[in-house]
C-alpha atoms as a PDB file:
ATOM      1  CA  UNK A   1      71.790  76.305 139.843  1.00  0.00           C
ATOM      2  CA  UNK A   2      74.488  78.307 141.023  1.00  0.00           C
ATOM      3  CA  UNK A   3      78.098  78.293 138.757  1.00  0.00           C
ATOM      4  CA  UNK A   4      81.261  80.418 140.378  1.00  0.00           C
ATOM      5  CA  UNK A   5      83.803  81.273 137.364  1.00  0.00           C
ATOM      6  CA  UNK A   6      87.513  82.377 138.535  1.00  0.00           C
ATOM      7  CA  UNK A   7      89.735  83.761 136.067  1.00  0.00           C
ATOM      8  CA  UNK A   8      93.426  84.880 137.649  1.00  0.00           C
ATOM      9  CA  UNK A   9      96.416  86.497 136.658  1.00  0.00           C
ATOM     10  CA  UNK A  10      99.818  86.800 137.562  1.00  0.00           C
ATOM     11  CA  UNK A  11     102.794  88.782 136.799  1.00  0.00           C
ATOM     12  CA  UNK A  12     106.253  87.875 138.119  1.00  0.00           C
ATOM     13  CA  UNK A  13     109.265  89.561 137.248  1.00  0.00           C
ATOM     14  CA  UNK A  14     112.849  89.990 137.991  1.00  0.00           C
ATOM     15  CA  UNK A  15     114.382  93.154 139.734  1.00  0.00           C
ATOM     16  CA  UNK A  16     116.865  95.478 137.318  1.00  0.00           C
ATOM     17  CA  UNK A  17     120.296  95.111 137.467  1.00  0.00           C
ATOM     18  CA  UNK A  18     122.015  97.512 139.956  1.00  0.00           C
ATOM     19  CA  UNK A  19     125.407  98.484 139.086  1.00  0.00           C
ATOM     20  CA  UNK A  20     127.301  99.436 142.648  1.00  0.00           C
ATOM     21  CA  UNK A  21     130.275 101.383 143.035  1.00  0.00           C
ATOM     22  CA  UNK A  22     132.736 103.585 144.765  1.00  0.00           C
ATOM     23  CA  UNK A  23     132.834 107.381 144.229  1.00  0.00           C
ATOM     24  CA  UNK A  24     136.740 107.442 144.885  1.00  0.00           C
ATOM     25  CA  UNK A  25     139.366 106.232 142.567  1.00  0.00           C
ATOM     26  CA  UNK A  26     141.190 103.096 144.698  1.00  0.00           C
ATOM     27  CA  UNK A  27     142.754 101.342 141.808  1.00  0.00           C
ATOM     28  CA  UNK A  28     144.828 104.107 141.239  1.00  0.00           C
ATOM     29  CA  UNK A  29     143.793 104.423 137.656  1.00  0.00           C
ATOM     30  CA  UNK A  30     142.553 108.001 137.768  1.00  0.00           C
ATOM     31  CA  UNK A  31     138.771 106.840 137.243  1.00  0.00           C
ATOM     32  CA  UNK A  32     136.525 106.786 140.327  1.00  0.00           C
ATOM     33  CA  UNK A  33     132.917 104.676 139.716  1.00  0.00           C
ATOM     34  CA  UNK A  34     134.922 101.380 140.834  1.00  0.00           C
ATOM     35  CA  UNK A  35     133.196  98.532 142.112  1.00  0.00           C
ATOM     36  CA  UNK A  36     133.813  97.504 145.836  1.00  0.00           C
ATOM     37  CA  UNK A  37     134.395  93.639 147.440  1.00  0.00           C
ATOM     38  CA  UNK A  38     131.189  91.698 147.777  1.00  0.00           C
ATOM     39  CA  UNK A  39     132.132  90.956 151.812  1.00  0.00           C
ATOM     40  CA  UNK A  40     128.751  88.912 152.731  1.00  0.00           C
ATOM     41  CA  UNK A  41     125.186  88.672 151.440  1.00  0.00           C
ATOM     42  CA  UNK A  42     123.821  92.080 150.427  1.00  0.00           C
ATOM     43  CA  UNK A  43     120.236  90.913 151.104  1.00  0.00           C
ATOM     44  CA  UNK A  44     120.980  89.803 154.706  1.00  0.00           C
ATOM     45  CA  UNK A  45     119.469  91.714 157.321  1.00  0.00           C
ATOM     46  CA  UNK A  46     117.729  94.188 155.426  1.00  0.00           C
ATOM     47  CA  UNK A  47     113.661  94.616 155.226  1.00  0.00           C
ATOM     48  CA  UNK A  48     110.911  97.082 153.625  1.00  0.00           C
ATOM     49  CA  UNK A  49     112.027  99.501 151.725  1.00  0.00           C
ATOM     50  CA  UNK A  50     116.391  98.786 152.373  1.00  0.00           C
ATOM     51  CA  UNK A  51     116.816  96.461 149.286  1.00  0.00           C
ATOM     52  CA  UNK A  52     120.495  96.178 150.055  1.00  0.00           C
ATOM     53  CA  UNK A  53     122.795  95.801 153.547  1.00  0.00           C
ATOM     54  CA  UNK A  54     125.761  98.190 152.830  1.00  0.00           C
ATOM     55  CA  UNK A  55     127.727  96.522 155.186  1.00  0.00           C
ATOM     56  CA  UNK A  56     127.971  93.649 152.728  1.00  0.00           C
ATOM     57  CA  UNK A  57     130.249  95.926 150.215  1.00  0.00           C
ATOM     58  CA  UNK A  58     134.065  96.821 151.276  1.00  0.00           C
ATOM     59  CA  UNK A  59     136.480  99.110 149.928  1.00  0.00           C
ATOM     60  CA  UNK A  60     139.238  96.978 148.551  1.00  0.00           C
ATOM     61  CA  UNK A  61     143.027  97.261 149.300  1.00  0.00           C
ATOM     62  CA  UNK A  62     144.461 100.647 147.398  1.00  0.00           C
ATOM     63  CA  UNK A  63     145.920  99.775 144.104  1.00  0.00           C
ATOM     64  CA  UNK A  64     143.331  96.653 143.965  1.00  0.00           C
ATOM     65  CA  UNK A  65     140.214  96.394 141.994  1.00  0.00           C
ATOM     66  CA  UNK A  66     136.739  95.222 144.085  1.00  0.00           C
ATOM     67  CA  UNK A  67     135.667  91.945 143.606  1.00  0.00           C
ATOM     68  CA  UNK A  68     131.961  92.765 142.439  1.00  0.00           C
ATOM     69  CA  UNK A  69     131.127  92.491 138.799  1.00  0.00           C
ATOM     70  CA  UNK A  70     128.799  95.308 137.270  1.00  0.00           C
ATOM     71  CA  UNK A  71     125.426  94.463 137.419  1.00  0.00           C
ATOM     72  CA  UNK A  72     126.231  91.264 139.596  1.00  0.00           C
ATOM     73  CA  UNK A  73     123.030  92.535 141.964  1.00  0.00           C
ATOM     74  CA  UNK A  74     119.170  92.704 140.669  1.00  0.00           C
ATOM     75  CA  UNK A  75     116.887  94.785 142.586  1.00  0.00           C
ATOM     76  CA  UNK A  76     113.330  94.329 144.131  1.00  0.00           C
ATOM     77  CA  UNK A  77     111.202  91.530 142.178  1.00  0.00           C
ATOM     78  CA  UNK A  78     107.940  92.492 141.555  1.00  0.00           C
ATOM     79  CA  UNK A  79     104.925  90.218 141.622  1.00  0.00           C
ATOM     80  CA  UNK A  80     101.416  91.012 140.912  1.00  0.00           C
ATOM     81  CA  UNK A  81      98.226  88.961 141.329  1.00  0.00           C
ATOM     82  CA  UNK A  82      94.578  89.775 140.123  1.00  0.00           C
ATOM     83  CA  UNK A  83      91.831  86.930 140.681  1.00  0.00           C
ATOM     84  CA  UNK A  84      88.469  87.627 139.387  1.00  0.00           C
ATOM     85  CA  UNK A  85      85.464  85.883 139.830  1.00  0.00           C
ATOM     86  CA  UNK A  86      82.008  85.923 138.643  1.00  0.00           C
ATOM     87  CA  UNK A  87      78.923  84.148 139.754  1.00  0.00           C
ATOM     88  CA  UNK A  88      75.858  82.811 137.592  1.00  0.00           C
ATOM     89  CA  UNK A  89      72.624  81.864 138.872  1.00  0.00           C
ATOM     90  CA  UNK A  90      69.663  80.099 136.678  1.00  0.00           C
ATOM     91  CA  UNK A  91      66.635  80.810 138.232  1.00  0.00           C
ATOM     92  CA  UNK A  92      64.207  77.446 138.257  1.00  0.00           C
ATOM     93  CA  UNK A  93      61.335  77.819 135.958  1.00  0.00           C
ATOM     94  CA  UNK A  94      58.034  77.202 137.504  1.00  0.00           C
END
C-alpha cells in the first residue's frame, strides 16, 4: 500500500506603500518633496524589475499642487509557495 501526503504553504502579501515626489518646489511654498499628477496607470508598460512607468507622473502647473496622494502607490507583491510531500509505503507481510 502506497499513501502520498502533501502539506503546502502559501504566503501572499501586499507591496509597501511608495510615497512619490518631486525634488523641486512647484507649489511655490518654499518646500520641495511635492507630489506630481497621476497622468495614466503607473503599472502600464513596465516589466521585471521597473515596478513603476515614470511617464505616468507629471509635473503639475507652477503654483498648483500634484494630484497624487502620499502613499497612493504600493510596491511589488510578494507571493511565496512551498508544497511538500511525503510518501509511505507498507510493505505486505508474507
Amino acid at each position: 500500500m502506497v499513501r502520498l501526503v502533501a502539506v503546502g504553504r502559501a504566503t501572499l502579501q501586499t507591496g509597501l506603500p511608495l510615497n512619490v515626489t518631486l525634488a523641486a518646489d512647484i507649489a511655490g511654498t518654499g518646500l520641495s518633496n511635492q507630489r506630481p499628477n497621476l497622468a495614466s496607470d503607473p503599472r502600464a508598460g513596465v516589466s521585471g524589475t521597473q515596478w513603476l512607468n515614470p511617464a505616468a507622473f507629471a509635473v503639475p502647473t507652477a503654483g498648483k499642487f500634484g494630484n497624487l496622494g502620499a502613499y497612493a502607490i504600493f510596491g511589488p507583491r510578494l507571493k511565496t509557495e512551498m508544497l511538500r510531500c511525503r510518501s509511505h509505503f507498507r510493505s505486505a507481510s508474507m
